[in-house]
C-alpha atoms as a PDB file:
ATOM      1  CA  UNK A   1     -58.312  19.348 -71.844  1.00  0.00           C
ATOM      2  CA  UNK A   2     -55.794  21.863 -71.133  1.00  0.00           C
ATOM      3  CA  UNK A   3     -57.533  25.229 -71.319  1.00  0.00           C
ATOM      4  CA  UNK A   4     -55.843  28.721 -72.797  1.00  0.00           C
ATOM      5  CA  UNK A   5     -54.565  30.955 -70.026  1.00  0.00           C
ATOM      6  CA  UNK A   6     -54.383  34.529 -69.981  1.00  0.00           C
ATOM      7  CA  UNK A   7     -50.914  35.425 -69.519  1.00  0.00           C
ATOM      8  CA  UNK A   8     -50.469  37.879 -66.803  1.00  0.00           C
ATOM      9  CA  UNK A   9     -47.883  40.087 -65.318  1.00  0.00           C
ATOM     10  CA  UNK A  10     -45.048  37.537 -64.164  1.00  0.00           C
ATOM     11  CA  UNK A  11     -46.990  34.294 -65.272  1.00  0.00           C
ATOM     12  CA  UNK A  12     -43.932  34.389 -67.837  1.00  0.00           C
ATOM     13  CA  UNK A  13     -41.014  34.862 -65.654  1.00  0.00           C
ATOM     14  CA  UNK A  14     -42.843  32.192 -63.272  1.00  0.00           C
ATOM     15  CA  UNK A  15     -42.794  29.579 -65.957  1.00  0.00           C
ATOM     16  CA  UNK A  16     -39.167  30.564 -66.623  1.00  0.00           C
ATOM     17  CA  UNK A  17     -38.518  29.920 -63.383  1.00  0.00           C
ATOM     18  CA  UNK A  18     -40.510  26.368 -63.205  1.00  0.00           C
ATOM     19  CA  UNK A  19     -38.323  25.303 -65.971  1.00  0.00           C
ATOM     20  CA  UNK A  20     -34.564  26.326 -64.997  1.00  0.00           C
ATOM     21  CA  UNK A  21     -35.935  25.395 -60.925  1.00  0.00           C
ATOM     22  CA  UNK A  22     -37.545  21.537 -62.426  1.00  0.00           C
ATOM     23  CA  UNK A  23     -34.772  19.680 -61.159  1.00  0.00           C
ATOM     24  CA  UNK A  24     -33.600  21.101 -58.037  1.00  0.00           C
ATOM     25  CA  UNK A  25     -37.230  21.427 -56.697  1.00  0.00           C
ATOM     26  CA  UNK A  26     -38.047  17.427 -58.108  1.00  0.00           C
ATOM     27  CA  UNK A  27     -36.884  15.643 -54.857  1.00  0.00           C
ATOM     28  CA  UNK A  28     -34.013  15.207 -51.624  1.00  0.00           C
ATOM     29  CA  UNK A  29     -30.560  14.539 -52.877  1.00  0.00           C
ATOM     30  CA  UNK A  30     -30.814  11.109 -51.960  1.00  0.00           C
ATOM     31  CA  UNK A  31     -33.614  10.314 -53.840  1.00  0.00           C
ATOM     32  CA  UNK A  32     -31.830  11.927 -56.981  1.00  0.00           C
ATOM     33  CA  UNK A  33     -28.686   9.658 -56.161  1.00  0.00           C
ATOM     34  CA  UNK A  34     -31.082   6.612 -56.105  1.00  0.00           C
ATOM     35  CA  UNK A  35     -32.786   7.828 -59.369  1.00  0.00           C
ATOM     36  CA  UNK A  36     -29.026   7.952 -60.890  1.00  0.00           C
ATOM     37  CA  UNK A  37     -28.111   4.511 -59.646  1.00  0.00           C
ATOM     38  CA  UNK A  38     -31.404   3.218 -61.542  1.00  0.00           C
ATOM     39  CA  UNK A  39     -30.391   4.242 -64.556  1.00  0.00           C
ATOM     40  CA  UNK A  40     -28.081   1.115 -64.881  1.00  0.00           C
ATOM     41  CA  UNK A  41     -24.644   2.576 -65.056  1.00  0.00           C
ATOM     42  CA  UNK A  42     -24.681   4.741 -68.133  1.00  0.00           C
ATOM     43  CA  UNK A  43     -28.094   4.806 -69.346  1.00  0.00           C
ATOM     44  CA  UNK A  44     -29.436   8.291 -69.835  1.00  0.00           C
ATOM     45  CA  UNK A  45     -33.265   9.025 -70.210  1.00  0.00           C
ATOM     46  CA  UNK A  46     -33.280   8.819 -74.032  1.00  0.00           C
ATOM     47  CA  UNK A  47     -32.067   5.212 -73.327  1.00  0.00           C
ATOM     48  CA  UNK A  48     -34.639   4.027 -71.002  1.00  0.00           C
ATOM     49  CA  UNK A  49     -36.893   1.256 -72.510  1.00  0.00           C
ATOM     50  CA  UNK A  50     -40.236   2.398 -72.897  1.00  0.00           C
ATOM     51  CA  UNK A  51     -41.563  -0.111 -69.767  1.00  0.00           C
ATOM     52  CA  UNK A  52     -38.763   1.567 -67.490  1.00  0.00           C
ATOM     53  CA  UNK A  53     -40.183   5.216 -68.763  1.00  0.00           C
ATOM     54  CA  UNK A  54     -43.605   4.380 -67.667  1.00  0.00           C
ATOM     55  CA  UNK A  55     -42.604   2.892 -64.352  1.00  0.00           C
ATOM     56  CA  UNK A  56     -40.335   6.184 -63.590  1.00  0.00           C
ATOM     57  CA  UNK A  57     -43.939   8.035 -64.851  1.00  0.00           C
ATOM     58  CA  UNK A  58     -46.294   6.207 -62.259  1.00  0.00           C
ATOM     59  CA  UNK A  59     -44.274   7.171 -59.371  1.00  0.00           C
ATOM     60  CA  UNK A  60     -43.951  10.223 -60.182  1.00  0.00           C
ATOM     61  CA  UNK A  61     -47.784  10.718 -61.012  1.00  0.00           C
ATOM     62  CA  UNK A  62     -47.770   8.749 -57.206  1.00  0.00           C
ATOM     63  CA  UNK A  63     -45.498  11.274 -55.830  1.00  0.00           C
ATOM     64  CA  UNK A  64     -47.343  13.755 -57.312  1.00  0.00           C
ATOM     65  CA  UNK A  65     -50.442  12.859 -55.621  1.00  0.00           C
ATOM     66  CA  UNK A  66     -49.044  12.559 -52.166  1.00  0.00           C
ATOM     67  CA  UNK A  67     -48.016  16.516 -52.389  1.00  0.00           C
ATOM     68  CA  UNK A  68     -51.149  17.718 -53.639  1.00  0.00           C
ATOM     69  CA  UNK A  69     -52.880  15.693 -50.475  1.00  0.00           C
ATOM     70  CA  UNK A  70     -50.356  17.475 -48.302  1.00  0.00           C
ATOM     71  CA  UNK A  71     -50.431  20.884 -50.061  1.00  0.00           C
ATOM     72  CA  UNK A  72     -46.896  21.074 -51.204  1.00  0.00           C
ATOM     73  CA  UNK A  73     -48.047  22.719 -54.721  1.00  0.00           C
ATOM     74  CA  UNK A  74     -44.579  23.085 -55.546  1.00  0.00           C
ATOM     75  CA  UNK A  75     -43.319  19.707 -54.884  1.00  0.00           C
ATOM     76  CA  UNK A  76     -46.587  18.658 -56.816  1.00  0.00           C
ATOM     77  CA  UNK A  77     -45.810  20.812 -59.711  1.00  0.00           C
ATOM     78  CA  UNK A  78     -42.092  19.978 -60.084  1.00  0.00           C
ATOM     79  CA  UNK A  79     -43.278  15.943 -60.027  1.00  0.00           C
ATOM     80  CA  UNK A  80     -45.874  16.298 -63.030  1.00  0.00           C
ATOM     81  CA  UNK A  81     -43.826  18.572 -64.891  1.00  0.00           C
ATOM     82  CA  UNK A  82     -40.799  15.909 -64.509  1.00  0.00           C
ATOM     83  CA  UNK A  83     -43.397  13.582 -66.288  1.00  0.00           C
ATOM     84  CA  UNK A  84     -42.444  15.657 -69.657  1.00  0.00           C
ATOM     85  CA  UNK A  85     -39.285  14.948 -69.624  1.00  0.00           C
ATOM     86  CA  UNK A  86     -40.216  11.358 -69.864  1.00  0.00           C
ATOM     87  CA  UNK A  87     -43.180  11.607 -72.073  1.00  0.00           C
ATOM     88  CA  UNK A  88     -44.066  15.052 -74.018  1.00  0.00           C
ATOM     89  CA  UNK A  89     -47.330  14.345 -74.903  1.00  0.00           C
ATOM     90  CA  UNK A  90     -48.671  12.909 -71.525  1.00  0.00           C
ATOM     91  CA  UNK A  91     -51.651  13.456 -71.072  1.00  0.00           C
ATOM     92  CA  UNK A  92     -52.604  12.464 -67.256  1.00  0.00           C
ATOM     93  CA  UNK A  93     -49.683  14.838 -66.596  1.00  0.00           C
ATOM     94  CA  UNK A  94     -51.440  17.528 -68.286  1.00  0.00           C
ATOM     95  CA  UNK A  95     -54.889  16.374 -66.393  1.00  0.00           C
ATOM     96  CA  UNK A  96     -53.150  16.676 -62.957  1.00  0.00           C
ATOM     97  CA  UNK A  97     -51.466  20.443 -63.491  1.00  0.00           C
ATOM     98  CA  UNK A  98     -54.983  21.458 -64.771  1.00  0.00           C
ATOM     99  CA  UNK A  99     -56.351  19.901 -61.541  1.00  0.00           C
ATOM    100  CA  UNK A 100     -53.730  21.828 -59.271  1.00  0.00           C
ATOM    101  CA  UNK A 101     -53.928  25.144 -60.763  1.00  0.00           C
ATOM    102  CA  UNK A 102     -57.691  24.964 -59.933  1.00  0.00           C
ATOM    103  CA  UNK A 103     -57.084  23.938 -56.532  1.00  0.00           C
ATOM    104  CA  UNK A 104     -54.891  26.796 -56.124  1.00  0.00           C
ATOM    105  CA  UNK A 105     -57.224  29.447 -57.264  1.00  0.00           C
ATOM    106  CA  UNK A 106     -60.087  27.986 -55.218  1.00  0.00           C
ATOM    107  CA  UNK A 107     -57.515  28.363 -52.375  1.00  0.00           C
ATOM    108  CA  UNK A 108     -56.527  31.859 -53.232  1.00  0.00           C
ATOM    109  CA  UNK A 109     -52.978  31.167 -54.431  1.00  0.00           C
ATOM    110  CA  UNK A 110     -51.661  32.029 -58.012  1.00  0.00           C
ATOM    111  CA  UNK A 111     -49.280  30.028 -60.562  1.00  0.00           C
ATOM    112  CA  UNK A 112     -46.669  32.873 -59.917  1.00  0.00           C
ATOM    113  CA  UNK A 113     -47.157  31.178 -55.760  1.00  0.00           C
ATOM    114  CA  UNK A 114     -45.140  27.781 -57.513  1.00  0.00           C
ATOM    115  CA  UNK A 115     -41.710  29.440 -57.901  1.00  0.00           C
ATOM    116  CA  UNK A 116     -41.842  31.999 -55.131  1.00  0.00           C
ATOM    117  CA  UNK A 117     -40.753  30.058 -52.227  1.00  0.00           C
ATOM    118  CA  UNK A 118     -37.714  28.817 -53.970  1.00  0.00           C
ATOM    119  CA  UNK A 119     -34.871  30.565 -52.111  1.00  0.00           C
ATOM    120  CA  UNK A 120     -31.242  31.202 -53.112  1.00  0.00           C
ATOM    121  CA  UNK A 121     -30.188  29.125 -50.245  1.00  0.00           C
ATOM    122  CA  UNK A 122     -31.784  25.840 -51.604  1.00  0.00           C
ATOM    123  CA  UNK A 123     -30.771  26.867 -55.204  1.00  0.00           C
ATOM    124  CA  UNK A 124     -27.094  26.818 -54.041  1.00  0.00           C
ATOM    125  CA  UNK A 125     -27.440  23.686 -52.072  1.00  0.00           C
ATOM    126  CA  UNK A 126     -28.449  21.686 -55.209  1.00  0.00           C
ATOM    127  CA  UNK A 127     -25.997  23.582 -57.529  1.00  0.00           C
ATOM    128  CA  UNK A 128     -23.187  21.910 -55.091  1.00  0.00           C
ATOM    129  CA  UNK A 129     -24.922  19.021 -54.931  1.00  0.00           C
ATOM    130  CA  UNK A 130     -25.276  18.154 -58.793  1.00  0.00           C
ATOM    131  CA  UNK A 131     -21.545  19.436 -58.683  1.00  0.00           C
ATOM    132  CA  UNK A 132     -20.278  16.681 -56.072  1.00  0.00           C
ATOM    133  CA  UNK A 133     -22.411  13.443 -57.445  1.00  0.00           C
ATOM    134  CA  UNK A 134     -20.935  14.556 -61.319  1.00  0.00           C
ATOM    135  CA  UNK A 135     -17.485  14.622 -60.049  1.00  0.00           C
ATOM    136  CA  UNK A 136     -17.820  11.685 -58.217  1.00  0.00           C
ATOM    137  CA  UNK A 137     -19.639   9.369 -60.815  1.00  0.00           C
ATOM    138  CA  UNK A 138     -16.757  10.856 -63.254  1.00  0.00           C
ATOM    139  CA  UNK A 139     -13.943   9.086 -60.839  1.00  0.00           C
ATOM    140  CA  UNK A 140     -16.305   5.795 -60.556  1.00  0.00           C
ATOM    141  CA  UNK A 141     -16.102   5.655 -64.338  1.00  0.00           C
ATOM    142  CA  UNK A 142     -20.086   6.286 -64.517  1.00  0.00           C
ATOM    143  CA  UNK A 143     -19.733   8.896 -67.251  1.00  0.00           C
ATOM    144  CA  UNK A 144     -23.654   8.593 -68.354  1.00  0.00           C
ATOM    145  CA  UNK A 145     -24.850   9.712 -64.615  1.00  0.00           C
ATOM    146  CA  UNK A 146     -21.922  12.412 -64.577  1.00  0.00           C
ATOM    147  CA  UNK A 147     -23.459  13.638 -67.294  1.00  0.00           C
ATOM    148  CA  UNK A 148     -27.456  13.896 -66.236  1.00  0.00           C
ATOM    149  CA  UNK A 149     -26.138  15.264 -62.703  1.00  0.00           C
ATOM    150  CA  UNK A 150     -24.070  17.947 -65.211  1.00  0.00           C
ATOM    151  CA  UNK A 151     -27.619  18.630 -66.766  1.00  0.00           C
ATOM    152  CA  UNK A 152     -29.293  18.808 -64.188  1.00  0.00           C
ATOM    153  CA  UNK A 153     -27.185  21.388 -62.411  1.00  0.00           C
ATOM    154  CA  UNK A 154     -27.271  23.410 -65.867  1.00  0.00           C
ATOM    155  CA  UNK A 155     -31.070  23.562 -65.726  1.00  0.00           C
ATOM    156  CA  UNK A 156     -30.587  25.370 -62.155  1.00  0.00           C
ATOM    157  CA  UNK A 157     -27.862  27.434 -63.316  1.00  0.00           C
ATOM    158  CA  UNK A 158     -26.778  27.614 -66.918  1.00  0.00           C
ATOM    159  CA  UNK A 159     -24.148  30.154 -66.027  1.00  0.00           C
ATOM    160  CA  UNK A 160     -22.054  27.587 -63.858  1.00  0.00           C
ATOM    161  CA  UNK A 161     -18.596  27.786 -65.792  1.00  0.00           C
ATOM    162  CA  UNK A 162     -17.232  24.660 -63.861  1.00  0.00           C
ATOM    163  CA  UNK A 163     -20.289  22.450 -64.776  1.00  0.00           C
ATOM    164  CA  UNK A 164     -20.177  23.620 -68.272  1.00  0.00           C
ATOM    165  CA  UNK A 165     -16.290  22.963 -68.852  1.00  0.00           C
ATOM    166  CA  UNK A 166     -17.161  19.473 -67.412  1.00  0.00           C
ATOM    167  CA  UNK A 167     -20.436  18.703 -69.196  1.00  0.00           C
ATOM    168  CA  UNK A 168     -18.470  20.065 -72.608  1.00  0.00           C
ATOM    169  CA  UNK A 169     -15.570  17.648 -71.668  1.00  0.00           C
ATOM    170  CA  UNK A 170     -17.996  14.640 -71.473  1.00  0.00           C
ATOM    171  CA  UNK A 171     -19.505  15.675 -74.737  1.00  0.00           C
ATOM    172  CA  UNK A 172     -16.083  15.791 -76.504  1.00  0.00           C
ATOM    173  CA  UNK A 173     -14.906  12.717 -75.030  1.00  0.00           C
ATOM    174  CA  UNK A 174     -17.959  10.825 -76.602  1.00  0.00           C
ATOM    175  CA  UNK A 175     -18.213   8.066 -73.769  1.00  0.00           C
ATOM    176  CA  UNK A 176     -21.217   9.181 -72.087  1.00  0.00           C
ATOM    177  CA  UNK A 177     -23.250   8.855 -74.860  1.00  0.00           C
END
């Protein structure tokens, strides 16, 4: 069961930062590009089948794992919370944050210790990143993984005027949906 926390000074603005950081901390760019090219040309998350969303949710429950046993917490973190965007409600996702917040305490190390190695540097790389494989996958036609790179890149940064003009382009054209 997921128990109550007492919100303390920054827990907030860490949990911000989980949140907008989710994507860009999930995994390398080339495991992102393979993640794209298994979503089947256009399909977006809300059109996986439900065995394809529970496949994507055991590796990254797996992947999960594997960080925790090599203490990357944030790697860890950023895998079960990607579970949510699959499945809301899941509960061995909730059962494994529990687990790793504990860990971290017995180790000395606080929640706010999730988000505070993640550096401008790395922030930027992804933002280009995202920015590249969008515009790409636009000029291959692949307008439904344009348009999850374009979201992606607008968790990271929300203010990126280039990605928004694109991702609002998409959206008006109707053909990535």
């Amino acid at each position: 069961m997921i128990q109550k926390m007492k919100l303390e000074s920054g827990t907030i603005q860490a949990f911000a930062w989980i949140f907008l950081c989710l994507a860009m901390i999930l995994t390398s760019a080339s495991d992102m590009l393979s993640l794209a090219a298994a979503m089947s040309g256009s399909k977006v998350i809300e059109e996986l089948t439900p065995a394809e969303k529970q496949s994507m949710i055991q590796e990254l429950m797996a992947e999960g794992d594997r960080y925790v046993d090599e203490k990357n917490y944030n790697l860890a973190n950023a895998a079960y919370e990607s579970i949510f965007l699959l499945d809301a409600n899941h509960q061995g996702a909730s059962e494994r944050i529990d687990r790793l917040k504990k860990r971290m305490m017995k180790e000395g190390k606080s929640e706010t210790d999730l988000v505070t190695r993640v550096y401008d540097s790395e922030i930027d790389m992804r933002v280009r990143t995202y920015l590249k494989q969008a515009k790409e996958f636009m000029e291959n036609g692949k307008l439904g993984q344009a348009r999850l790179a374009l979201q992606k890149l607008l968790l990271i940064n929300p203010l990126h005027d280039e990605a928004a003009k694109l991702y609002r382009e998409l959206e008006s054209s109707g053909a990535a949906q």
